[in-house]
Protein backbone atom coordinates (compact mmCIF):
# COMPACT_ATOMS: atom_id res chain seq x y z
CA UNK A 1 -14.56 -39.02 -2.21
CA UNK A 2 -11.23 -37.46 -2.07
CA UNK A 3 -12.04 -33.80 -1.17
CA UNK A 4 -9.38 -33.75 1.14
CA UNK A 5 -6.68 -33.68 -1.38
CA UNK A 6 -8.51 -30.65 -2.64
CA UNK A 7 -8.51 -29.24 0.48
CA UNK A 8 -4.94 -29.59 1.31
CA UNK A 9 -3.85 -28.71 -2.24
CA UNK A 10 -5.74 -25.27 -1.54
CA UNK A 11 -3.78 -25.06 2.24
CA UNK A 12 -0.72 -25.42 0.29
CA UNK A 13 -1.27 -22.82 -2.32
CA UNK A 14 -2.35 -20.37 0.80
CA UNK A 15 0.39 -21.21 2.49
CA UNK A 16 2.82 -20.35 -0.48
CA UNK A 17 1.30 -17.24 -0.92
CA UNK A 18 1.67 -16.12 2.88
CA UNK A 19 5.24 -16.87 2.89
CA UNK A 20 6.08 -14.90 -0.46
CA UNK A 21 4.15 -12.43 0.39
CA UNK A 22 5.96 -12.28 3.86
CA UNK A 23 9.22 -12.83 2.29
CA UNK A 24 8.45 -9.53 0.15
CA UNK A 25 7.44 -7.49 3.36
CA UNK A 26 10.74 -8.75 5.06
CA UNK A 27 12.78 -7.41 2.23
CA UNK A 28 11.18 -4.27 2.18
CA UNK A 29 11.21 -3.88 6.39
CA UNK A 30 14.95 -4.33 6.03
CA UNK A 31 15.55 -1.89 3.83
CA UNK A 32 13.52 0.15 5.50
CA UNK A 33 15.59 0.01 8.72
CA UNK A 34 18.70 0.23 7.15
CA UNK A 35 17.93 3.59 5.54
CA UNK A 36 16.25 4.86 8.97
CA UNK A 37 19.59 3.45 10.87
CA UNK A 38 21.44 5.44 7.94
CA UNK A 39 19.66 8.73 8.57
CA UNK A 40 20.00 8.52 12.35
CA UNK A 41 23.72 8.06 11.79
CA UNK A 42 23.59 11.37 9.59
CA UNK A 43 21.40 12.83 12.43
CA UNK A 44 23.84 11.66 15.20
CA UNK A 45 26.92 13.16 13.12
CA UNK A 46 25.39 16.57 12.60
CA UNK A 47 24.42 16.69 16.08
CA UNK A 48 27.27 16.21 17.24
CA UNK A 49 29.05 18.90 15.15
CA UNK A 50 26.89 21.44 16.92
CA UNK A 51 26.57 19.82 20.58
CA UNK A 52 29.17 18.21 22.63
CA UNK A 53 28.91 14.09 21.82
CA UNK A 54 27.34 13.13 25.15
CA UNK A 55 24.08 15.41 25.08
CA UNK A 56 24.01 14.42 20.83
CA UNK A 57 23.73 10.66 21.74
CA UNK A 58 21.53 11.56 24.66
CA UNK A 59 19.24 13.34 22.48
CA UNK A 60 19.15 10.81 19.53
CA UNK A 61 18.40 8.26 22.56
CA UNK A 62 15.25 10.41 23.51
CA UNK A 63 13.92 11.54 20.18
CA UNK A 64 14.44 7.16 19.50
CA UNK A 65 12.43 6.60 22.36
CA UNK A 66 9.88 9.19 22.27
CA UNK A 67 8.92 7.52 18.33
CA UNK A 68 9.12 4.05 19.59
CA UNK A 69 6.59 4.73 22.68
CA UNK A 70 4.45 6.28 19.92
CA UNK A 71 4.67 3.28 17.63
CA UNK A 72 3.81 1.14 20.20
CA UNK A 73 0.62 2.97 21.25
CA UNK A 74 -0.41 3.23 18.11
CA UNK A 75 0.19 -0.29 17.08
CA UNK A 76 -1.76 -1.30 20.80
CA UNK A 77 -4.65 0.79 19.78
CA UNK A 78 -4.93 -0.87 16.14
CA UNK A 79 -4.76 -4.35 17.67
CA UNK A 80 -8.54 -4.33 18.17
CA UNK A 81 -9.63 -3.55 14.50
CA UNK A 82 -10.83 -6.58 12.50
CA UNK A 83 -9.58 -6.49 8.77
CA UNK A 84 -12.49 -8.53 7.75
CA UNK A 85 -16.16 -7.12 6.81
CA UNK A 86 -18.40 -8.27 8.92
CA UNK A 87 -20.35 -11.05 8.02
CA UNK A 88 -17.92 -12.75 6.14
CA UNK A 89 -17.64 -16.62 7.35
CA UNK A 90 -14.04 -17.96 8.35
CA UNK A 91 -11.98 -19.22 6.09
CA UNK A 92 -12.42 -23.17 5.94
CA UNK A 93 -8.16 -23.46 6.04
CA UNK A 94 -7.33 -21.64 9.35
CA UNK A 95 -5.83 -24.54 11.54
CA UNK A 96 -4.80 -24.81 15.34
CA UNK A 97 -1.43 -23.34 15.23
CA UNK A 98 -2.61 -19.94 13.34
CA UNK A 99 -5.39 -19.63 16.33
CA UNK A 100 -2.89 -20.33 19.33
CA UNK A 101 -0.48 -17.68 17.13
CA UNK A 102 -3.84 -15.07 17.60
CA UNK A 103 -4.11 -15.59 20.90
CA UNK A 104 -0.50 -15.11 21.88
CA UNK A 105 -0.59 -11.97 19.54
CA UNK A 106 -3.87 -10.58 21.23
CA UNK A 107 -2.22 -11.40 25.02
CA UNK A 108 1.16 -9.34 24.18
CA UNK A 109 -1.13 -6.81 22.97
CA UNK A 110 -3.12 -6.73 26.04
CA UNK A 111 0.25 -6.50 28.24
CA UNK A 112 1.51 -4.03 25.96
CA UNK A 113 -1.55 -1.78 26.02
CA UNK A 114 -2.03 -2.23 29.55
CA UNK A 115 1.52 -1.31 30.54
CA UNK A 116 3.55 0.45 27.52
CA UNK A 117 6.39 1.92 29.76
CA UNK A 118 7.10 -1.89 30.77
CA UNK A 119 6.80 -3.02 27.36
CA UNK A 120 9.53 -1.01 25.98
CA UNK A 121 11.61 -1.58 29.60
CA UNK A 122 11.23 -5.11 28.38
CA UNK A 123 12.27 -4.97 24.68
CA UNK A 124 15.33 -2.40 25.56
CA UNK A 125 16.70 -5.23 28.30
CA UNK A 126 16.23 -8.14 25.83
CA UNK A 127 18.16 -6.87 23.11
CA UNK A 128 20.80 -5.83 26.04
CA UNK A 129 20.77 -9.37 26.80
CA UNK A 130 20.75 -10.39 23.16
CA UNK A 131 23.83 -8.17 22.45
CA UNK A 132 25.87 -9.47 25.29
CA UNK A 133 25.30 -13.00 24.72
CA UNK A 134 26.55 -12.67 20.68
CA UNK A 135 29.87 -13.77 19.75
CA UNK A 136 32.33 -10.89 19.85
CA UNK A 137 33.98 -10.39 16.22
């Protein structure tokens, strides 16, 4: 009779474990770029102990972008993989909005995996954009 309660009850309890869990992975992503944006720093500094400061920044710049094209292929070439075994039925709770996020997720992997030059093109002029348009401190 009232299944639906039971069903919702169980959306909510999936849902509250996706965001903890994602709240654990944030944490651990931002430390994670601090201490890379750390040891760049250190990298930049001895660089430019040994190089004029120019052709250091110029090379941190290149080595940056050489690992973010890399991250990027590999992270288009993963997209395809399905974390599920096969077989296994869809879970009863997966609604409208986590479909139309899939889809948007599997068309900016097509773009990026058709085109990864444009990709990061793209990403390097939005946070251009982004940085101009903050409040200056």
């Amino acid at each position: 009779m009232l299944h639906w309660i039971n069903k919702a009850h169980r959306l909510g309890d999936a849902i509250r474990y996706r965001l903890a869990t994602m709240a654990f992975m944030l944490g651990g992503a931002l430390l994670m770029a601090t201490a890379i944006g750390f040891s760049i720093a250190g990298g930049y500094l001895w660089l430019s102990m040994q190089l004029p400061s120019y052709l250091a920044a110029f090379s941190v710049a290149g080595v940056l972008c050489l690992f973010s094209m890399i991250v990027i292929i590999v992270a288009a070439r993963r997209g395809g993989r399905e974390k599920r075994a096969p077989g296994t039925p869809e879970p009863d709770h997966a609604t409208e909005a986590e479909q139309a996020s899939a889809d948007i997720m599997r068309s900016a992997l097509k773009v990026t995996i058709d085109t990864p030059i444009k990709a990061i093109v793209a990403a390097t002029a939005m946070g251009f954009i982004v940085g101009l348009l903050r409040a200056k401190r």
